[in-house]
PDB file of N, CA and C in Angstrom:
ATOM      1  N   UNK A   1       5.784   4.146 -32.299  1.00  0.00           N
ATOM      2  CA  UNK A   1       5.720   4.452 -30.871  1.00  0.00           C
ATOM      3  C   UNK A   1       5.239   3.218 -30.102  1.00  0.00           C
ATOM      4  N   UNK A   2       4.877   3.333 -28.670  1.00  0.00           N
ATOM      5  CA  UNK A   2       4.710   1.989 -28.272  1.00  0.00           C
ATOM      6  C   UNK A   2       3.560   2.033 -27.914  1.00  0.00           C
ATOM      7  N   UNK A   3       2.909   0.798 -28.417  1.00  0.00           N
ATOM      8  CA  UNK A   3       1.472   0.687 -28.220  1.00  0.00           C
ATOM      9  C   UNK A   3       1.098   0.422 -26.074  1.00  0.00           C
ATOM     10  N   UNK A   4      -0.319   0.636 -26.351  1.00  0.00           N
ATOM     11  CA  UNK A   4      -0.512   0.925 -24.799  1.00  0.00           C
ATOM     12  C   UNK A   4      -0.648  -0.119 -24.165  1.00  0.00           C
ATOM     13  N   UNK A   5      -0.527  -1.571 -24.420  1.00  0.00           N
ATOM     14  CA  UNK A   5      -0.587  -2.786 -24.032  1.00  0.00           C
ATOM     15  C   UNK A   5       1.407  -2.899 -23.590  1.00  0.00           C
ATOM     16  N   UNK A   6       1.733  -2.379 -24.218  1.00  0.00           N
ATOM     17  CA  UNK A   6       3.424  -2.549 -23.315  1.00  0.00           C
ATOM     18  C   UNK A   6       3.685  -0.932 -22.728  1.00  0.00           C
ATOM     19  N   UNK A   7       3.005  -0.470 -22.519  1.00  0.00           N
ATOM     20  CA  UNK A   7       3.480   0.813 -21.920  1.00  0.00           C
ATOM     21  C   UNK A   7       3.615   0.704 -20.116  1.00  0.00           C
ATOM     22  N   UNK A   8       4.612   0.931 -19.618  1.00  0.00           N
ATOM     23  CA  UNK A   8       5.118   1.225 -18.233  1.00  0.00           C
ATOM     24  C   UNK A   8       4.593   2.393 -17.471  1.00  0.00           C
ATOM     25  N   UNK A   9       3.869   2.068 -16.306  1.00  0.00           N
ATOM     26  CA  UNK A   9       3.126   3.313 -15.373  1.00  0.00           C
ATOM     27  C   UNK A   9       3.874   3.231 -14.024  1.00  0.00           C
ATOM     28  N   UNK A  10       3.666   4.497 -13.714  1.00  0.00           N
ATOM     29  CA  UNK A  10       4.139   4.884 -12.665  1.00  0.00           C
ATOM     30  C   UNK A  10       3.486   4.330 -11.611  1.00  0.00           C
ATOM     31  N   UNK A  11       3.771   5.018 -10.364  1.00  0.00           N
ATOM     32  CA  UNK A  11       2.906   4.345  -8.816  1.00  0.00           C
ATOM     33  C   UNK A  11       1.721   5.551  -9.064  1.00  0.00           C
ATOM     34  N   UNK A  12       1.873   6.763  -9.349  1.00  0.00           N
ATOM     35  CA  UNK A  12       0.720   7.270  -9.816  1.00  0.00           C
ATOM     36  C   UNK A  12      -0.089   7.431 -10.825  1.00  0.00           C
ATOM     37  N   UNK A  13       0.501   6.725 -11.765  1.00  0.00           N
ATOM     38  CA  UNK A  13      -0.543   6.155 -12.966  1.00  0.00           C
ATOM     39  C   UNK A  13      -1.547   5.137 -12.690  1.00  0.00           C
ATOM     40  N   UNK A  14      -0.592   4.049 -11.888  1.00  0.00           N
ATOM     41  CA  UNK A  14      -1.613   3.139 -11.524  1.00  0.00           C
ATOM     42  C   UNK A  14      -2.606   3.226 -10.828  1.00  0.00           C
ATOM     43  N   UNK A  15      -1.958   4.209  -9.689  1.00  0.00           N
ATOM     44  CA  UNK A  15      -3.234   4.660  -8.795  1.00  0.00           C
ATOM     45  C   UNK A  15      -4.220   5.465  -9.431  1.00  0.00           C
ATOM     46  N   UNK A  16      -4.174   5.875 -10.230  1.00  0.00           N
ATOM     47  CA  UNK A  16      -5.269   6.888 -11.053  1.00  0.00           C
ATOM     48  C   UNK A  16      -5.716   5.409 -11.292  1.00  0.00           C
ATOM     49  N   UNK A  17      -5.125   4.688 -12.497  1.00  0.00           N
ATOM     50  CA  UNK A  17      -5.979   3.508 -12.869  1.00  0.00           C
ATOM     51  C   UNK A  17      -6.683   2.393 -11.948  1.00  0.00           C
ATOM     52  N   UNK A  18      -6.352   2.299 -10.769  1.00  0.00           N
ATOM     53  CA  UNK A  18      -6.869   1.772 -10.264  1.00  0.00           C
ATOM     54  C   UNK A  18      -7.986   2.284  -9.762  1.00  0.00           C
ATOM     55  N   UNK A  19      -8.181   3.439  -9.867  1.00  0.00           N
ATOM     56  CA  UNK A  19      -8.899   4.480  -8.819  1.00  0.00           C
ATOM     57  C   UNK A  19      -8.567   4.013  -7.181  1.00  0.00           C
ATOM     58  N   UNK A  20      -7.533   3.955  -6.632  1.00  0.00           N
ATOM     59  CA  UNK A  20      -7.106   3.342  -5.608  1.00  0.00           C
ATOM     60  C   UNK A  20      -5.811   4.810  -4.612  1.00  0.00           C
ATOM     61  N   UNK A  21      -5.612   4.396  -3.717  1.00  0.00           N
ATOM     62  CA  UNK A  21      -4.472   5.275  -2.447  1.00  0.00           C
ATOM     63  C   UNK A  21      -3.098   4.757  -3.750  1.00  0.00           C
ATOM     64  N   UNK A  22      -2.269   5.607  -3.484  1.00  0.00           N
ATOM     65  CA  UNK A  22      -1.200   5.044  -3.817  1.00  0.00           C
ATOM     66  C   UNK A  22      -0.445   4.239  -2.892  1.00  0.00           C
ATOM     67  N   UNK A  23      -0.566   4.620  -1.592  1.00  0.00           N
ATOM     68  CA  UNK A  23      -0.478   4.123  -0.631  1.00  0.00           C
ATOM     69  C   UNK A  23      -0.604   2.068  -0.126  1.00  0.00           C
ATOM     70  N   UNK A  24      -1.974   1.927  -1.315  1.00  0.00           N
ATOM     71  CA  UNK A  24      -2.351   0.970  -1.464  1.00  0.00           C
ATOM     72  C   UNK A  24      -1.284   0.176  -2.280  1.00  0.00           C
ATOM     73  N   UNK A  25      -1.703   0.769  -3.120  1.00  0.00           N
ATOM     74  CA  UNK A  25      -0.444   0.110  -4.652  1.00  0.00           C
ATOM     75  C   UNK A  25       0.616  -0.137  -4.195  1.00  0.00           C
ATOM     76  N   UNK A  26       1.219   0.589  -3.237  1.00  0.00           N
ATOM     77  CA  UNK A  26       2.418   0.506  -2.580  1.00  0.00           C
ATOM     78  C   UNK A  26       2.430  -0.822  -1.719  1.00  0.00           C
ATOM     79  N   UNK A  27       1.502  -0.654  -0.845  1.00  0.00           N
ATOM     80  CA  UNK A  27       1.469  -1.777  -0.073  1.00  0.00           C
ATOM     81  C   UNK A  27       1.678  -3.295  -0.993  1.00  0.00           C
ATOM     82  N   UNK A  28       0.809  -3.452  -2.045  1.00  0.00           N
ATOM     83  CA  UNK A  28       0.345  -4.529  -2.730  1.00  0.00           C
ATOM     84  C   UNK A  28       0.952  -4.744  -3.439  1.00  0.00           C
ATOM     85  N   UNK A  29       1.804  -3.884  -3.970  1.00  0.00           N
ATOM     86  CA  UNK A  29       3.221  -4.268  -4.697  1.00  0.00           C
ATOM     87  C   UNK A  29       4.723  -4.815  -4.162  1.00  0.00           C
ATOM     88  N   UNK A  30       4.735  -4.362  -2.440  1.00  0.00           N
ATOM     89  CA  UNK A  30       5.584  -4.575  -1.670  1.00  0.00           C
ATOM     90  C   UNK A  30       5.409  -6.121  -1.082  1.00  0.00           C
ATOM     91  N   UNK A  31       4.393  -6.853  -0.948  1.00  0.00           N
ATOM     92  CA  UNK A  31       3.434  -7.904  -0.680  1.00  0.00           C
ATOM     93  C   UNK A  31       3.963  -8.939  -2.050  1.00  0.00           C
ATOM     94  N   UNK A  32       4.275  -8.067  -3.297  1.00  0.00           N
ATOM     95  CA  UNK A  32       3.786  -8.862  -4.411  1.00  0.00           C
ATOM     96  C   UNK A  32       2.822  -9.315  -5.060  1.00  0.00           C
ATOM     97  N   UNK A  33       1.452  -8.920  -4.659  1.00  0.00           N
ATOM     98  CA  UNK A  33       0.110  -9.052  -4.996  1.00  0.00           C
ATOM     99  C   UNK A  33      -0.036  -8.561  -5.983  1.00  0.00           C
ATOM    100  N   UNK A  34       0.624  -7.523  -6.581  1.00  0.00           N
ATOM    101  CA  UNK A  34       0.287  -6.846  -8.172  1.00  0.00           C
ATOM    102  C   UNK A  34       1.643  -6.433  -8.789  1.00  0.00           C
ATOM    103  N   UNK A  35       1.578  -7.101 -10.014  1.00  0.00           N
ATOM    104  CA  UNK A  35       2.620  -7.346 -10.416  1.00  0.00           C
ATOM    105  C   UNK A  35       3.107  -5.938 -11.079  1.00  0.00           C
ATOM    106  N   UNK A  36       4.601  -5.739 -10.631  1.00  0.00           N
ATOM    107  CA  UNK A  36       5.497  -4.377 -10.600  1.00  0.00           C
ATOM    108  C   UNK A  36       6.713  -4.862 -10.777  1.00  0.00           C
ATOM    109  N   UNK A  37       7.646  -3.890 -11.163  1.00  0.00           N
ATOM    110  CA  UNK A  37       9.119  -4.780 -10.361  1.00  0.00           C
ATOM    111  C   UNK A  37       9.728  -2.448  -9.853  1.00  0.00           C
ATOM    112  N   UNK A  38      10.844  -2.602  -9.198  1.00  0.00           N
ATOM    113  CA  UNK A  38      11.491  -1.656  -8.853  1.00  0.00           C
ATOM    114  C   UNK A  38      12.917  -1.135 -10.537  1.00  0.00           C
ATOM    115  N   UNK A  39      12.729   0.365 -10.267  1.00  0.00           N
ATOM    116  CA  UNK A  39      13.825   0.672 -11.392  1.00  0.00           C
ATOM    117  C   UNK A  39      14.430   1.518 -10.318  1.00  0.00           C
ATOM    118  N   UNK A  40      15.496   1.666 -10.597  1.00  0.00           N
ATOM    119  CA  UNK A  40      16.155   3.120  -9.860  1.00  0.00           C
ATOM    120  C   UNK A  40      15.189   3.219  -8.124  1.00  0.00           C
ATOM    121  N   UNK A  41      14.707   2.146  -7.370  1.00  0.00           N
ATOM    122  CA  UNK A  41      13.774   2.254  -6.154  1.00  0.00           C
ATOM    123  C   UNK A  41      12.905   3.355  -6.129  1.00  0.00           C
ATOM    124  N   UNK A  42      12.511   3.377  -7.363  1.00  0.00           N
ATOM    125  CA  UNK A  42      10.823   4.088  -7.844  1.00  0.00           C
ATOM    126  C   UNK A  42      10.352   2.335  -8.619  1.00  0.00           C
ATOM    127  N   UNK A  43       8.489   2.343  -8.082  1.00  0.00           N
ATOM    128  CA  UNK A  43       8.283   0.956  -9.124  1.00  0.00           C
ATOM    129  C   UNK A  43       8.055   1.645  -9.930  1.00  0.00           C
ATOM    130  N   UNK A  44       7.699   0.536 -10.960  1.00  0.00           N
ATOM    131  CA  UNK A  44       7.128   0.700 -12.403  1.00  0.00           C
ATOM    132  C   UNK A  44       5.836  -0.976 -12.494  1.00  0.00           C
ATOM    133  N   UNK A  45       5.348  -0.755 -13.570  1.00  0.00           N
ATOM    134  CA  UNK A  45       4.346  -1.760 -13.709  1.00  0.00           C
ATOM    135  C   UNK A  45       3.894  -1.191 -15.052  1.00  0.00           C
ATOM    136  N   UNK A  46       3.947  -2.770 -15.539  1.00  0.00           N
ATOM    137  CA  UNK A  46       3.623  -2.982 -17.024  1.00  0.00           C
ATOM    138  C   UNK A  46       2.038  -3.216 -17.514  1.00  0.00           C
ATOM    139  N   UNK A  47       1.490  -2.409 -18.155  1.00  0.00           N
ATOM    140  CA  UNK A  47       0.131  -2.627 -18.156  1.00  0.00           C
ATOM    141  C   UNK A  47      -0.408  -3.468 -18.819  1.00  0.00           C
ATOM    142  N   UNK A  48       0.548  -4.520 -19.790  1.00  0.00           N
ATOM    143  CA  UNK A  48      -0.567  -5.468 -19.764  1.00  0.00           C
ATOM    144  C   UNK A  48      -0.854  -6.485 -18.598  1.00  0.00           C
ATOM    145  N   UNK A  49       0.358  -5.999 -17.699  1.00  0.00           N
ATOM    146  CA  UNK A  49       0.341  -7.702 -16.172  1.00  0.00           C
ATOM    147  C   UNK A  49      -0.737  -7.112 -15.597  1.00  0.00           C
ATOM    148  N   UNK A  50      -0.829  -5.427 -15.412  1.00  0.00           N
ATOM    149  CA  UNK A  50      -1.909  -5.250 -14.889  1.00  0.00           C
ATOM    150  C   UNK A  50      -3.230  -5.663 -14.877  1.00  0.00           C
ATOM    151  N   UNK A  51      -3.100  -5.526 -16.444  1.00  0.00           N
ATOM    152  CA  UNK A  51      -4.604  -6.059 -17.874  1.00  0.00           C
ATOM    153  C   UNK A  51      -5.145  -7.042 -17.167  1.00  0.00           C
ATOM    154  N   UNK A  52      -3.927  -8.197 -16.992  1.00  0.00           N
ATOM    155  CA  UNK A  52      -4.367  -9.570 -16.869  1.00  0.00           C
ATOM    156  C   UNK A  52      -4.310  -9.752 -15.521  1.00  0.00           C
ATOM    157  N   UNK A  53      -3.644  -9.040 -14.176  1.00  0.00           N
ATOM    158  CA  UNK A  53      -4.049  -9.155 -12.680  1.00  0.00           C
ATOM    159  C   UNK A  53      -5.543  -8.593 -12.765  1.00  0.00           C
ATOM    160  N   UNK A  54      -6.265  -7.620 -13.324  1.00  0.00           N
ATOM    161  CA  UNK A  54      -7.201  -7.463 -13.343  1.00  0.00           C
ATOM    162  C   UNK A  54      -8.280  -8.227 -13.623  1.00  0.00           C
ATOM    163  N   UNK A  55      -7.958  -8.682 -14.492  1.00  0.00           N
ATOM    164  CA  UNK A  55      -8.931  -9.577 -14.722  1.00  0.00           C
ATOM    165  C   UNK A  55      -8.956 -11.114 -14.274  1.00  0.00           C
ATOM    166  N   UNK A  56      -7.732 -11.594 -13.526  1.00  0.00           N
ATOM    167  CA  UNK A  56      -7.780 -12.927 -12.686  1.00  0.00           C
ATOM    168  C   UNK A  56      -8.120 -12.184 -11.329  1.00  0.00           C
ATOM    169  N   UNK A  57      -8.369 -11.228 -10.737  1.00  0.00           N
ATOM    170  CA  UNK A  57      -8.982 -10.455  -9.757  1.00  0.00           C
ATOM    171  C   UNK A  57     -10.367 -10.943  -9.815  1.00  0.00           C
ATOM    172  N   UNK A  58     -11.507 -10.460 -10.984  1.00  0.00           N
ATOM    173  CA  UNK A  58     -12.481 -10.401 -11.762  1.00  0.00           C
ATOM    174  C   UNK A  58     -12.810 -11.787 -11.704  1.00  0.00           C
ATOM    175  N   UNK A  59     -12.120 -12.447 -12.315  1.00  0.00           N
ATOM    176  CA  UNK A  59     -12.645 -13.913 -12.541  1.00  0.00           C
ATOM    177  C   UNK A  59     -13.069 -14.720 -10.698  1.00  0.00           C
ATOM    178  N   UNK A  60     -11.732 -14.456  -9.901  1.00  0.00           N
ATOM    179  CA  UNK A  60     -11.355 -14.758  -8.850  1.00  0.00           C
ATOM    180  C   UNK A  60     -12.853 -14.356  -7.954  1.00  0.00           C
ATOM    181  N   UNK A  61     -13.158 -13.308  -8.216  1.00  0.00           N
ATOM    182  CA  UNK A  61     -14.312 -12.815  -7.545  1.00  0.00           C
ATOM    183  C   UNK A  61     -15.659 -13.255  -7.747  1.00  0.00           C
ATOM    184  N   UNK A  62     -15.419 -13.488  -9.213  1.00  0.00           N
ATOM    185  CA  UNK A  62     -17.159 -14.595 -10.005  1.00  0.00           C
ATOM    186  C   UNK A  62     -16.843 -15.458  -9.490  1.00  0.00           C
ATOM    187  N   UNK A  63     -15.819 -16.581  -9.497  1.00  0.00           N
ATOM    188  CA  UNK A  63     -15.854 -17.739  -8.919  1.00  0.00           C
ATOM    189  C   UNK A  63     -16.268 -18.424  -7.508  1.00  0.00           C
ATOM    190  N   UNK A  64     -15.632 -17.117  -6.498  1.00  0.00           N
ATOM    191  CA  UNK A  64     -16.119 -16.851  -4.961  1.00  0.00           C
ATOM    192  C   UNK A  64     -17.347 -16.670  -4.841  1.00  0.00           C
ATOM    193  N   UNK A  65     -18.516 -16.116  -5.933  1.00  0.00           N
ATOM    194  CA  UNK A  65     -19.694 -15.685  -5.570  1.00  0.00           C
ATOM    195  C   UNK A  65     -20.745 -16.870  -5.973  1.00  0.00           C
ATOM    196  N   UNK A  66     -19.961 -17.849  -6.551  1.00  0.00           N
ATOM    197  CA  UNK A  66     -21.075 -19.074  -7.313  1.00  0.00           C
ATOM    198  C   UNK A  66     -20.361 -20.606  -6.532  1.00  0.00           C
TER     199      UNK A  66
END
């Protein structure tokens, strides 16, 4: 089966994972700020780009504070 590092989420998966609006996700995916692409004009988003937008988010934010 496919492990959860290549597994594909919905706009409401992510928003659960983000704990975020979907609304948001929407926005920030339309922007290009978080990496998605469109299937059938529903997105999708791959969770490890997420993995790793998350955490250059993270880093991005330690770096701003020092």
């Amino acid at each position: 089966m496919s492990q959860p590092d290549s597994e594909i989420l919905t706009m409401d998966e992510v928003a659960a994972f983000l704990k975020a609006g979907k609304k948001t996700v929407y926005r920030l995916a339309q922007k290009g700020e978080i990496p998605g692409f469109k299937l059938g004009g529903t997105w999708r988003f791959p969770r490890r780009d997420l993995d790793r937008w998350i955490a250059a988010q993270i880093a991005e934010n330690a770096q701003d504070k020092s």
